[in-house]
N, C-alpha and C. Protein backbone atom coordinates (compact mmCIF):
# COMPACT_ATOMS: atom_id res chain seq x y z
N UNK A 1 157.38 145.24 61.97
CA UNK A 1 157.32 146.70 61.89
C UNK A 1 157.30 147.14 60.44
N UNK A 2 156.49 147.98 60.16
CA UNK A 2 156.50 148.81 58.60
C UNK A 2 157.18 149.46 58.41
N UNK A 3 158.08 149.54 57.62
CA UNK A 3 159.30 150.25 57.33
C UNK A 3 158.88 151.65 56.30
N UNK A 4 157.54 151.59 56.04
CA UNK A 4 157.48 152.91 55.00
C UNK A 4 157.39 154.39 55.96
N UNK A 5 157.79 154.62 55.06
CA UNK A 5 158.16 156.27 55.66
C UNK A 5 156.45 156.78 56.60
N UNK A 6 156.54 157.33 57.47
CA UNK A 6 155.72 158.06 58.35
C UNK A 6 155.60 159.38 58.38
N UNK A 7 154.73 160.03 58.95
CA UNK A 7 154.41 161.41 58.54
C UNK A 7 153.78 161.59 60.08
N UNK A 8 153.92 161.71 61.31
CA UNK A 8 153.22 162.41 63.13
C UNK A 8 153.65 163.59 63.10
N UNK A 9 152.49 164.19 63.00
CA UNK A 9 152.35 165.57 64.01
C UNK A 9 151.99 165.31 64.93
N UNK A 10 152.27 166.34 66.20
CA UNK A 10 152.13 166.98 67.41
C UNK A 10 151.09 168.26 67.68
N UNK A 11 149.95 167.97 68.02
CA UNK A 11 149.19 169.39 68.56
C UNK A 11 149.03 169.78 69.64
N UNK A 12 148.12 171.04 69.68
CA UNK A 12 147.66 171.29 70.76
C UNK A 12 147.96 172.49 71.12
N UNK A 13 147.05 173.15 71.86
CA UNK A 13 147.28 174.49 72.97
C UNK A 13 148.37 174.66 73.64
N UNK A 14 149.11 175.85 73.14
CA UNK A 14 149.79 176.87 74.01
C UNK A 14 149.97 176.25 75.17
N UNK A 15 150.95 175.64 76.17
CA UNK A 15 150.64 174.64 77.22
C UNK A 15 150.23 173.48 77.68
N UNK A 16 150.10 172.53 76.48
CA UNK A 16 149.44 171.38 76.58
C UNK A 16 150.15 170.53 76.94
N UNK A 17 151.56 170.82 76.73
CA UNK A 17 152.32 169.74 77.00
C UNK A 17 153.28 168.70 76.13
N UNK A 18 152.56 169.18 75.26
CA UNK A 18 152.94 168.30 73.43
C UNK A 18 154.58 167.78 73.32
N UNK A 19 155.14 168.90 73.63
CA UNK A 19 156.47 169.34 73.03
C UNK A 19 157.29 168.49 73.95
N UNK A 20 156.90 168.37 75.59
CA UNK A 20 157.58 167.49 76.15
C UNK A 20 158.06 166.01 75.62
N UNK A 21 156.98 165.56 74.69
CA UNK A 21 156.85 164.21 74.31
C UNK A 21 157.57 163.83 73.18
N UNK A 22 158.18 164.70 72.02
CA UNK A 22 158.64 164.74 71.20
C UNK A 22 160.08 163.91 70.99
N UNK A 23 160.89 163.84 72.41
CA UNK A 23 162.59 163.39 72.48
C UNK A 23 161.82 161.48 73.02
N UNK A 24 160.99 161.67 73.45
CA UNK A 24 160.36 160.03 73.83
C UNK A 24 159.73 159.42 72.47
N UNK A 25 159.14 160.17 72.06
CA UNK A 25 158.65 159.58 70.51
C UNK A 25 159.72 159.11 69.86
N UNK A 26 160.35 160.46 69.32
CA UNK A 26 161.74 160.35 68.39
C UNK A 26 162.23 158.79 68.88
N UNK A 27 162.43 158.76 70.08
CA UNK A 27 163.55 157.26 70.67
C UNK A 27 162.54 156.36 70.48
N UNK A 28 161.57 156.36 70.44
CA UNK A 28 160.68 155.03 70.40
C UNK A 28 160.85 154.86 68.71
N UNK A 29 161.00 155.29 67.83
CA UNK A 29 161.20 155.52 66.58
C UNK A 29 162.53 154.98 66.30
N UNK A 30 163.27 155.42 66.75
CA UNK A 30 164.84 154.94 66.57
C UNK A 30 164.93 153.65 67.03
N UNK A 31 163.88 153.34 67.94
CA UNK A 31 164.25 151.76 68.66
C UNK A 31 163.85 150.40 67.45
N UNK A 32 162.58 151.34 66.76
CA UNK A 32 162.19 150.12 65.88
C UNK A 32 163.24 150.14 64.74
N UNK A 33 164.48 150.89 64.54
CA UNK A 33 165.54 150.67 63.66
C UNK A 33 165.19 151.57 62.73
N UNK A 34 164.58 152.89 62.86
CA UNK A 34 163.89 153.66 61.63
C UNK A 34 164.92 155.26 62.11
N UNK A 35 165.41 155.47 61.26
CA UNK A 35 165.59 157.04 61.22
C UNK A 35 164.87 158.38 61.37
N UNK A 36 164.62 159.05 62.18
CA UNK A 36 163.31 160.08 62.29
C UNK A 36 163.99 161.21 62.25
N UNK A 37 163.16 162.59 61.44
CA UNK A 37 163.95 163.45 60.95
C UNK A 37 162.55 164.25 62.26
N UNK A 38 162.95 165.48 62.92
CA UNK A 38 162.32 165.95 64.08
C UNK A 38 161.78 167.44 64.12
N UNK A 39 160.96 167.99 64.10
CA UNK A 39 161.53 169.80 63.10
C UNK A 39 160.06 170.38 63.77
N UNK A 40 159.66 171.32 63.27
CA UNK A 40 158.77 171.88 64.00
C UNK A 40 158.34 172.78 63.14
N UNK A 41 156.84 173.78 63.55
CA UNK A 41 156.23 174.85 62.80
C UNK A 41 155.90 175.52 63.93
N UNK A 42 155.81 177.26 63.16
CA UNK A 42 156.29 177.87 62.12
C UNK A 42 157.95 177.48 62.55
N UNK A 43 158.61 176.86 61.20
CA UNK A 43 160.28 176.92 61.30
C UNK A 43 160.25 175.61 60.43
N UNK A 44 161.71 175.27 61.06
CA UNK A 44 162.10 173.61 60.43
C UNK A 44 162.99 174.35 59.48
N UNK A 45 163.10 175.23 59.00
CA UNK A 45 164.32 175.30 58.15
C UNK A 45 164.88 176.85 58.26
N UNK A 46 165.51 177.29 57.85
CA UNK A 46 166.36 178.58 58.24
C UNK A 46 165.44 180.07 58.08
N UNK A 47 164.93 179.45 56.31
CA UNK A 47 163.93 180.74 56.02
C UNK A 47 162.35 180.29 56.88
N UNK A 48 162.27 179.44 57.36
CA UNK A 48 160.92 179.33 58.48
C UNK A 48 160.87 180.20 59.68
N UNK A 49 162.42 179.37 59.98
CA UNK A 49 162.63 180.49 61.92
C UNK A 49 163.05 181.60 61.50
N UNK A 50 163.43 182.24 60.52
CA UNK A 50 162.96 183.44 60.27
C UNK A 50 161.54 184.60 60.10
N UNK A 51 160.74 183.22 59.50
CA UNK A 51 159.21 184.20 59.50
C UNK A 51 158.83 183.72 60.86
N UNK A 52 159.17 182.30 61.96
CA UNK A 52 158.58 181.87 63.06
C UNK A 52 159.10 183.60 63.97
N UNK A 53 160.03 183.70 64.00
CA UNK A 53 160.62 184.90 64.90
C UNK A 53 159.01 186.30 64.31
N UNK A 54 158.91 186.49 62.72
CA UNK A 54 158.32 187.61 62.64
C UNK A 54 157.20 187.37 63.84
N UNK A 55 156.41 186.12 63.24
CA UNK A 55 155.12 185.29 63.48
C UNK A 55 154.68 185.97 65.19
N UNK A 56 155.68 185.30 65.66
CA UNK A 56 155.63 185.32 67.57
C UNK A 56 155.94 186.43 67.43
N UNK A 57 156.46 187.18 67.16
CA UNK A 57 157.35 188.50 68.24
C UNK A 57 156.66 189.87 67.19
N UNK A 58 155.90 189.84 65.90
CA UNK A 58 155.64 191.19 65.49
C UNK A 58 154.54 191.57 65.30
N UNK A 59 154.17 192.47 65.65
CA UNK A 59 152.15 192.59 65.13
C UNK A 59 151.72 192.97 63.69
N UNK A 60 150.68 192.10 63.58
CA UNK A 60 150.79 192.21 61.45
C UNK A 60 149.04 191.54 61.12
N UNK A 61 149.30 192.05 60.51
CA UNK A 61 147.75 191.87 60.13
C UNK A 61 146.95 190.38 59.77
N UNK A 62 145.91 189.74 60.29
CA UNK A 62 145.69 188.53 60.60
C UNK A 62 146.03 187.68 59.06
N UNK A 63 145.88 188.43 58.07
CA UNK A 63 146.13 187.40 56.48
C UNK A 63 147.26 187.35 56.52
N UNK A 64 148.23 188.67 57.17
CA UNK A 64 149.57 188.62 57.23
C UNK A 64 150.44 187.41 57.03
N UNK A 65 149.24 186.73 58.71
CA UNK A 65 150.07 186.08 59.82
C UNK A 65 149.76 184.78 58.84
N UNK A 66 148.73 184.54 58.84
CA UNK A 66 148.12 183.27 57.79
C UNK A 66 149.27 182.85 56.61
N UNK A 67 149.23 183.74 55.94
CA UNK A 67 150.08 183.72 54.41
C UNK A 67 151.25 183.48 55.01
N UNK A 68 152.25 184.05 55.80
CA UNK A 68 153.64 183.68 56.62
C UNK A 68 153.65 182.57 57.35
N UNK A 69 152.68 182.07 57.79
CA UNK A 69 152.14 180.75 58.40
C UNK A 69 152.55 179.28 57.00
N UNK A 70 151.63 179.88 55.94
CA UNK A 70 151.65 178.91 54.76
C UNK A 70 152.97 179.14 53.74
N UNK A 71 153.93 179.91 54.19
CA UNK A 71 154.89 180.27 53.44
C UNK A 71 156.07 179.38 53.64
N UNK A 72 155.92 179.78 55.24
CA UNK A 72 157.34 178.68 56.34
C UNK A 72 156.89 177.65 55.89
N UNK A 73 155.15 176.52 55.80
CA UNK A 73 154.64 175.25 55.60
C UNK A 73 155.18 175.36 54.49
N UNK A 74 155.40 175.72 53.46
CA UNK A 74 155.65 175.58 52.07
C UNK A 74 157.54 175.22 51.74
N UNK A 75 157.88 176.34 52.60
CA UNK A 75 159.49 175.75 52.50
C UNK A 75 159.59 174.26 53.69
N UNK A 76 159.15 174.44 54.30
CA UNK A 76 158.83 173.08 55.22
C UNK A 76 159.04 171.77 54.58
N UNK A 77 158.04 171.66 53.60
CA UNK A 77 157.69 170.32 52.93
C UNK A 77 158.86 170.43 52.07
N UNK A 78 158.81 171.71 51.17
CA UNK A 78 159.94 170.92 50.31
C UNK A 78 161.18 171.12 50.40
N UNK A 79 161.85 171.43 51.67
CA UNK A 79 163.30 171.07 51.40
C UNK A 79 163.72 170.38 53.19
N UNK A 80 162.38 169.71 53.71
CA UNK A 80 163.02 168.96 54.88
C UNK A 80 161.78 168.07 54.83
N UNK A 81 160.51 168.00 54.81
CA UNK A 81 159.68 166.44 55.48
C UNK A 81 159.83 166.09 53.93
N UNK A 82 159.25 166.43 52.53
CA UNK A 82 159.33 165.25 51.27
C UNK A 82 160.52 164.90 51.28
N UNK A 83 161.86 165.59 51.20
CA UNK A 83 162.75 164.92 51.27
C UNK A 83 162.94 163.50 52.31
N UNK A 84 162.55 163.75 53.23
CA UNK A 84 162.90 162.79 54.14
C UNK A 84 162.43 161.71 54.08
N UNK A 85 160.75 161.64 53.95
CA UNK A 85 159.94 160.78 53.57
C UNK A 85 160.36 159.87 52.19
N UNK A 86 160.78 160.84 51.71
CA UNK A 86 161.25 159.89 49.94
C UNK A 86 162.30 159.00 50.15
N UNK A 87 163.29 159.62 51.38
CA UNK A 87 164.21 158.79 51.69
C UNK A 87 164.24 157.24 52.63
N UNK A 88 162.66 157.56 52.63
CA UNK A 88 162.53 156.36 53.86
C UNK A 88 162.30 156.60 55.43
N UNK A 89 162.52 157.90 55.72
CA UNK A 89 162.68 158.49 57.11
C UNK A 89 161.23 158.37 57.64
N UNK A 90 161.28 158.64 58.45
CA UNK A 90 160.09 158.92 59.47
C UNK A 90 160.06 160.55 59.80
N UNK A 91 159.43 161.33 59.68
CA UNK A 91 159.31 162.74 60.37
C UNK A 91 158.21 163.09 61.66
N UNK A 92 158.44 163.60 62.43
CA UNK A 92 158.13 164.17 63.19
C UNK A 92 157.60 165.33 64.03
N UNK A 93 156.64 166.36 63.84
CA UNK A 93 156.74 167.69 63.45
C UNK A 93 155.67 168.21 64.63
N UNK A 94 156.70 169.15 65.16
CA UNK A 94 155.39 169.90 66.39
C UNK A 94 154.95 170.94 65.74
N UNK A 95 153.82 170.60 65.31
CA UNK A 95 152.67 171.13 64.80
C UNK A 95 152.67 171.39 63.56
N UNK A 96 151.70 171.69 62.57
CA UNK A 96 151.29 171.34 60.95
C UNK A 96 150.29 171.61 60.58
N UNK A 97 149.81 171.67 59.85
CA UNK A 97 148.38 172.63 59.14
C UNK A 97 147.25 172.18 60.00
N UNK A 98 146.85 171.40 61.07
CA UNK A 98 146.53 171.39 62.07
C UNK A 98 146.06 172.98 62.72
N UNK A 99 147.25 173.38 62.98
CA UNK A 99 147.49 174.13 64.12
C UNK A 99 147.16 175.94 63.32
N UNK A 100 147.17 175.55 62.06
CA UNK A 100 146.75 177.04 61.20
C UNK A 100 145.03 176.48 61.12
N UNK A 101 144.68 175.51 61.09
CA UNK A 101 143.37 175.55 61.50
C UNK A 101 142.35 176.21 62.54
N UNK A 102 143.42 175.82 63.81
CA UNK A 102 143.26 175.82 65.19
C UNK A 102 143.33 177.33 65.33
N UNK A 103 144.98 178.00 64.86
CA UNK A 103 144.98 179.46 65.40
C UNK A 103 144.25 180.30 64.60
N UNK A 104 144.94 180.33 63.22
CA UNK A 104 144.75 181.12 62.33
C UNK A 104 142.82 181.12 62.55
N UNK A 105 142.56 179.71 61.89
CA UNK A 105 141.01 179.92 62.12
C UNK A 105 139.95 179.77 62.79
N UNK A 106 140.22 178.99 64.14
CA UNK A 106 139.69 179.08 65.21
C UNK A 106 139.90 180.81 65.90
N UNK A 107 141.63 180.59 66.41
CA UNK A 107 141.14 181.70 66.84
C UNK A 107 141.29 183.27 66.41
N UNK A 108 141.77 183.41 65.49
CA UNK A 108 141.84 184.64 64.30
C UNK A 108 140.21 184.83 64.10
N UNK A 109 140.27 183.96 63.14
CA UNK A 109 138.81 184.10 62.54
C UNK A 109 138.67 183.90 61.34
N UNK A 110 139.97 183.43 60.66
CA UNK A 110 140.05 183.59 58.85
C UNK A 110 138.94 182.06 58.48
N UNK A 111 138.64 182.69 57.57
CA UNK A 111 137.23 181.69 56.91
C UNK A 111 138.67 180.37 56.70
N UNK A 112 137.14 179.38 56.98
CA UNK A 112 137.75 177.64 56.53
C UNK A 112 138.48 177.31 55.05
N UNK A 113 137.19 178.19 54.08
CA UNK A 113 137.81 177.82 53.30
C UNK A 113 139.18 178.63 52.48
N UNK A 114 139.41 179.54 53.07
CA UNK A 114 140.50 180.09 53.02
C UNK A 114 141.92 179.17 53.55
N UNK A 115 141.72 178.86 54.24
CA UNK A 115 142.70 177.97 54.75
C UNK A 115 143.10 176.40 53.91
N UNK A 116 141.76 175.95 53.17
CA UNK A 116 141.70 175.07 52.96
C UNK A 116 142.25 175.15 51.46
N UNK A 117 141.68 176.75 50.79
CA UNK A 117 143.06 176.66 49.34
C UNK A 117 143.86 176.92 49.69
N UNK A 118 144.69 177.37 50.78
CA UNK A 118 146.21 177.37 51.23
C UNK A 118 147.28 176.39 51.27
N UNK A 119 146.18 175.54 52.07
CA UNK A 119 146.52 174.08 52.28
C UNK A 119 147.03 173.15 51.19
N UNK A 120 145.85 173.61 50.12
CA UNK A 120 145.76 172.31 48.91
C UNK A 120 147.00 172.89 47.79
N UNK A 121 147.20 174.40 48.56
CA UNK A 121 148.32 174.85 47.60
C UNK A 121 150.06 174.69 47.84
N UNK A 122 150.06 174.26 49.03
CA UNK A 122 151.17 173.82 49.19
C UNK A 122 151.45 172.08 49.89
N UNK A 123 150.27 172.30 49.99
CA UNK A 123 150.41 170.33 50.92
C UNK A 123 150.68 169.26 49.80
N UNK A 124 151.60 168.33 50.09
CA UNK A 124 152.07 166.97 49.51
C UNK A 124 151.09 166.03 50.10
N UNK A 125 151.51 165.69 51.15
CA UNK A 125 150.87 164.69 52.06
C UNK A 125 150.45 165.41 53.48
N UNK A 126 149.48 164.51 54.18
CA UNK A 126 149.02 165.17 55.33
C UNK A 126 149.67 164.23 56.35
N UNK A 127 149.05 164.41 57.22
CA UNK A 127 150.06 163.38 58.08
C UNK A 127 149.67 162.26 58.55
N UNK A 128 149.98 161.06 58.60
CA UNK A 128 149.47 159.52 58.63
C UNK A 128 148.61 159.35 60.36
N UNK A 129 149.93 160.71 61.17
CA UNK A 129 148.90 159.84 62.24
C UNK A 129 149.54 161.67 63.00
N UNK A 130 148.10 161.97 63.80
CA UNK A 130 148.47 163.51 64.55
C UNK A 130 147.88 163.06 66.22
N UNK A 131 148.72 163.58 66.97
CA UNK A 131 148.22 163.16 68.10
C UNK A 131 148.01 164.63 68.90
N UNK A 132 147.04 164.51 69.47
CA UNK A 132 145.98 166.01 69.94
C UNK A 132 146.32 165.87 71.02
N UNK A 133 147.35 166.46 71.64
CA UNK A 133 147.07 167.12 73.41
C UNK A 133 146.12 167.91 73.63
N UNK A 134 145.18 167.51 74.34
CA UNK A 134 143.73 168.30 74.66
C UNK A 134 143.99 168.73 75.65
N UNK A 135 143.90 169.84 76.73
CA UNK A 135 143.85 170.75 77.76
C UNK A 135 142.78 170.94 78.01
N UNK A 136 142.04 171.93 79.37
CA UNK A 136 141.73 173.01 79.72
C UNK A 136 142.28 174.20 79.24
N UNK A 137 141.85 175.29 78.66
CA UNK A 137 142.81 176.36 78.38
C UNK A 137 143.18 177.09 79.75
N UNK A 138 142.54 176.97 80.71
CA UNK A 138 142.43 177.43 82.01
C UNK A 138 143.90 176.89 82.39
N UNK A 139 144.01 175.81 82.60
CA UNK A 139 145.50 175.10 82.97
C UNK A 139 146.44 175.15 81.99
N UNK A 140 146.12 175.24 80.94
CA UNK A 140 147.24 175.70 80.13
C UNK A 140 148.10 176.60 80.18
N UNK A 141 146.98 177.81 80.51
CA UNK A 141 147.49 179.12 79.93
C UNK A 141 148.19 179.15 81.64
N UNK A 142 148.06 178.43 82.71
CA UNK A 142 148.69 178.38 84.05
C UNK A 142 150.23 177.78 84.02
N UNK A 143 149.94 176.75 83.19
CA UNK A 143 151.09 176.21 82.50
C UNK A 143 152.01 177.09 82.15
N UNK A 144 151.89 177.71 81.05
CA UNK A 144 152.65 178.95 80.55
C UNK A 144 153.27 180.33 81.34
N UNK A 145 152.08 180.78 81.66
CA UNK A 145 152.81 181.49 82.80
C UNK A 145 153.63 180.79 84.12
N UNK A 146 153.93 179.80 84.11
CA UNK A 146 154.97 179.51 85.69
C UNK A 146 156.20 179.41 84.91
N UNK A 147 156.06 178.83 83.49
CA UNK A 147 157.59 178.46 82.62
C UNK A 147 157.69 179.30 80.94
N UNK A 148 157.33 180.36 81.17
CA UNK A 148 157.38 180.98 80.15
C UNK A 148 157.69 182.56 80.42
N UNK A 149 158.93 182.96 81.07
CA UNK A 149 159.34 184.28 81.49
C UNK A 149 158.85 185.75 80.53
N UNK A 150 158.65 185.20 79.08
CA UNK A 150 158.87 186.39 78.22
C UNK A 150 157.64 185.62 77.20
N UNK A 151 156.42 185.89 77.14
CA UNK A 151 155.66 184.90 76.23
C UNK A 151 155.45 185.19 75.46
N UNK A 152 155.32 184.98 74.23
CA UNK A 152 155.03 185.40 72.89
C UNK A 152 153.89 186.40 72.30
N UNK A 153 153.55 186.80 71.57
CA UNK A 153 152.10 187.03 71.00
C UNK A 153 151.17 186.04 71.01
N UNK A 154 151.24 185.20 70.89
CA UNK A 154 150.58 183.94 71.02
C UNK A 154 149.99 183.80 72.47
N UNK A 155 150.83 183.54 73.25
CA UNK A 155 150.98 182.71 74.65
C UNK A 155 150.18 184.13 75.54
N UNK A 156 150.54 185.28 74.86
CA UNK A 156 149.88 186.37 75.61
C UNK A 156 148.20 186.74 75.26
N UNK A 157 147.75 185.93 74.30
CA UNK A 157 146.12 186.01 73.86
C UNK A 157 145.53 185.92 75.44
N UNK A 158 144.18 186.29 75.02
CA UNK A 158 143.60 185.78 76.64
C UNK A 158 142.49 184.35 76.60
N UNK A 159 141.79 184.42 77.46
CA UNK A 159 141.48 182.70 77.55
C UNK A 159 140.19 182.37 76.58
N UNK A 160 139.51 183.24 76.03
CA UNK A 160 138.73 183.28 74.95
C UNK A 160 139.53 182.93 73.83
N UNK A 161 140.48 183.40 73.13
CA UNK A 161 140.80 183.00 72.36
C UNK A 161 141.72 181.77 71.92
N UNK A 162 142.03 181.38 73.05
CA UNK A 162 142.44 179.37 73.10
C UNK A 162 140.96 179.00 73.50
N UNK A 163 139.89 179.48 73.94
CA UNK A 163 138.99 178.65 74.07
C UNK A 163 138.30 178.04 72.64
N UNK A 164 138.66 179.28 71.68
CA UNK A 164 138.35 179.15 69.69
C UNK A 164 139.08 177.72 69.52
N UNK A 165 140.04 178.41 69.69
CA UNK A 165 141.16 177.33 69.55
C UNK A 165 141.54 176.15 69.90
N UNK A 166 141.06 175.17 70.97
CA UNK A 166 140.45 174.05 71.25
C UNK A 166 139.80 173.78 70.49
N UNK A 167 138.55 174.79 70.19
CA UNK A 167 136.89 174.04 69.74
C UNK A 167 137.63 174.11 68.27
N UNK A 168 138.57 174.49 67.68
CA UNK A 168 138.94 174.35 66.63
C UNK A 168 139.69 172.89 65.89
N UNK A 169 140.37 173.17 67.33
CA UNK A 169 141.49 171.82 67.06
C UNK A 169 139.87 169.91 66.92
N UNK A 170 139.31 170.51 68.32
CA UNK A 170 138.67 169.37 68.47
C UNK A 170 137.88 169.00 67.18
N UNK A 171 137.17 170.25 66.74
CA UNK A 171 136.30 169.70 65.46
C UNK A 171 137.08 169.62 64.08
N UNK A 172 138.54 169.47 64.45
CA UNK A 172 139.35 168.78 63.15
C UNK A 172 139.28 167.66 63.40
N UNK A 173 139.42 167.01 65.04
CA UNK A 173 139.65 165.69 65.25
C UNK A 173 138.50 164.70 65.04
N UNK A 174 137.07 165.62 64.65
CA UNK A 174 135.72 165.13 64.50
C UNK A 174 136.28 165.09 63.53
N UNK A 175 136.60 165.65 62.61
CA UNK A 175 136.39 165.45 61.05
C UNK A 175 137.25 164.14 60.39
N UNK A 176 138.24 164.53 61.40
CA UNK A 176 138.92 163.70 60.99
C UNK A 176 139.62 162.08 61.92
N UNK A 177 138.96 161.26 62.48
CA UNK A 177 138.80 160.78 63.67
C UNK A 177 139.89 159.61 62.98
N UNK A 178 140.38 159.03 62.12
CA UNK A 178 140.94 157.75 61.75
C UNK A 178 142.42 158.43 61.63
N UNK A 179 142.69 159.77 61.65
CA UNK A 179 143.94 160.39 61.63
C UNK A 179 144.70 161.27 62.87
N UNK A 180 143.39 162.01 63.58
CA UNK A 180 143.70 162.60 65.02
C UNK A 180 143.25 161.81 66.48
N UNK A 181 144.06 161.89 67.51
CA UNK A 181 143.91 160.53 68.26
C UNK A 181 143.95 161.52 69.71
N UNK A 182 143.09 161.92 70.40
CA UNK A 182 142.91 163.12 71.22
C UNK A 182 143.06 162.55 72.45
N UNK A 183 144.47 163.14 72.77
CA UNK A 183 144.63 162.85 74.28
C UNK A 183 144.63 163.67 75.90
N UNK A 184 144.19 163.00 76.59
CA UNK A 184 144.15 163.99 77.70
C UNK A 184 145.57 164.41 78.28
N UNK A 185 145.68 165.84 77.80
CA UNK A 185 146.96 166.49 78.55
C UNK A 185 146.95 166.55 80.24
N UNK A 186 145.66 166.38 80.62
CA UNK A 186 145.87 167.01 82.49
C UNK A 186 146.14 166.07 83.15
N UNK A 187 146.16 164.86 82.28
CA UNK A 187 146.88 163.60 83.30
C UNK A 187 148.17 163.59 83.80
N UNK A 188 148.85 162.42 84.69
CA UNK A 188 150.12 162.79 84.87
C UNK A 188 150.76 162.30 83.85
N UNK A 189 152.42 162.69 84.05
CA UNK A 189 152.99 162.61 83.37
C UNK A 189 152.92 162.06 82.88
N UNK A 190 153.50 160.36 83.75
CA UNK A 190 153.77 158.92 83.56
C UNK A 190 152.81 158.54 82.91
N UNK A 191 150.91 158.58 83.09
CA UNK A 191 150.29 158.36 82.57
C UNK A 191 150.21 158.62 80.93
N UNK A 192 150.75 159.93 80.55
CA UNK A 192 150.67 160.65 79.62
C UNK A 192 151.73 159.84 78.76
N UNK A 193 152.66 159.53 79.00
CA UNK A 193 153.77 158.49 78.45
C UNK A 193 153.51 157.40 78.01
N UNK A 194 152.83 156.32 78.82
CA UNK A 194 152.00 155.21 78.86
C UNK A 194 151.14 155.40 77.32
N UNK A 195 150.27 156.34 77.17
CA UNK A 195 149.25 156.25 76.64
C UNK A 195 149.83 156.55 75.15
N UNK A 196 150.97 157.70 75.35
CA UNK A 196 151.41 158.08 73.82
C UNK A 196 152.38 156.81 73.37
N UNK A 197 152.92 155.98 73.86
CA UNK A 197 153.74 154.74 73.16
C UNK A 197 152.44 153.58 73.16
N UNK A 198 151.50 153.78 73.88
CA UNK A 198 150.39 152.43 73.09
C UNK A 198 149.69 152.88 72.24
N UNK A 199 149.17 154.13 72.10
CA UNK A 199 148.80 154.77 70.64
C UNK A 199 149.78 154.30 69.32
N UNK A 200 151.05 154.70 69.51
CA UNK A 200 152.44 154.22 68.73
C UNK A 200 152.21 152.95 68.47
N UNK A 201 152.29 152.11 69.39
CA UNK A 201 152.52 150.41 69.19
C UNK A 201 150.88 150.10 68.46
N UNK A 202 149.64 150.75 68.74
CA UNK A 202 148.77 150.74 68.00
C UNK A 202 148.32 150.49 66.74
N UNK A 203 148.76 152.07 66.50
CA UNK A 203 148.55 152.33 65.09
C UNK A 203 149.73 152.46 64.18
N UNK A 204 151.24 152.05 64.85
CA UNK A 204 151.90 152.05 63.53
C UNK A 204 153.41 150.99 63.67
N UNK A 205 152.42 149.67 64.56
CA UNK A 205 153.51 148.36 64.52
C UNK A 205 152.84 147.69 63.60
């Protein structure tokens, strides 16, 4: 097993399922004797779930949302994943400049390369290995409504705009095919388990 520090994100649509997988990863991580630090976007640190709360719950203007998007990423890196990584850790993160691809510019609309000096202005490292829960947005957004009582700004878009947002996510995973590893969310569970620890034993025993 490689003991150097790791860098997995978690993607995917509003409902995909992602987030379930996160406490099975983490332990498959801990099993190979590695420490994994676990955190999430927009948040991961105090002043994050502070702008994550504006993010979801306030209406603001789409650069608003972008710039508060790359603000939380910015305290993100430097006072919880570089640290961790420097220390040897493994991190873990549901969702990451990925997912400002996906929303912000899939389904917002903010130009690429806008995103992309955002990116280069606060990014250290990208992440070694991102694994894509792919959906239907159709079942997703079905998803959400049976377990989501009070849904966000987000979760309340309609099905056009996760449909951006797929075709967004997917043509990152074109671009970037040796780093995003696109899996089918509508399988079952068990299946879905199976597939995310041989991806793991894959690409990073």
């Amino acid at each position: 097993m490689r003991k150097k520090s790791r860098f997995i994100t978690l993607e995917g649509i509003d409902g995909a399922g992602k987030s379930t997988h996160i406490k099975e990863i983490s332990q498959w991580i801990t099993n190979q004797g590695i420490e994994v630090v676990c955190t999430r976007e927009p948040g991961g640190t105090p002043f994050g779930e502070k702008l994550r709360e504006m993010v979801l719950h306030e209406k603001m203007d789409i650069m608003s949302e972008t710039l508060l998007m790359f603000a939380a990423r910015n305290e993100h890196i430097k006072t919880v994943i570089e640290p961790a990584l420097n220390q040897g850790k493994w991190v873990l993160s549901d969702r990451f400049t990925d997912a400002s691809f996906a929303y912000q510019g899939g389904g917002r609309g903010v130009a690429r390369e806008t995103l992309r000096t955002l990116a280069a202005w606060v990014e250290v490292r990208s992440p070694d290995l991102t694994l894509l829960f792919d959906i239907d947005p159709a079942l997703a957004q079905q998803r959400v409504a049976q377990s989501t009582p009070q849904p966000d700004r987000f979760e309340q878009e309609q099905r056009l705009f996760f449909d951006r947002v797929r075709d967004a996510y997917l043509e990152r995973a074109q671009q970037n095919p040796d780093r995003i590893v696109i899996i089918d969310s509508a399988a079952n569970l068990s299946d879905l388990k199976s597939t995310v620890i041989n991806i793991l034993n894959e690409r990073l025993v």
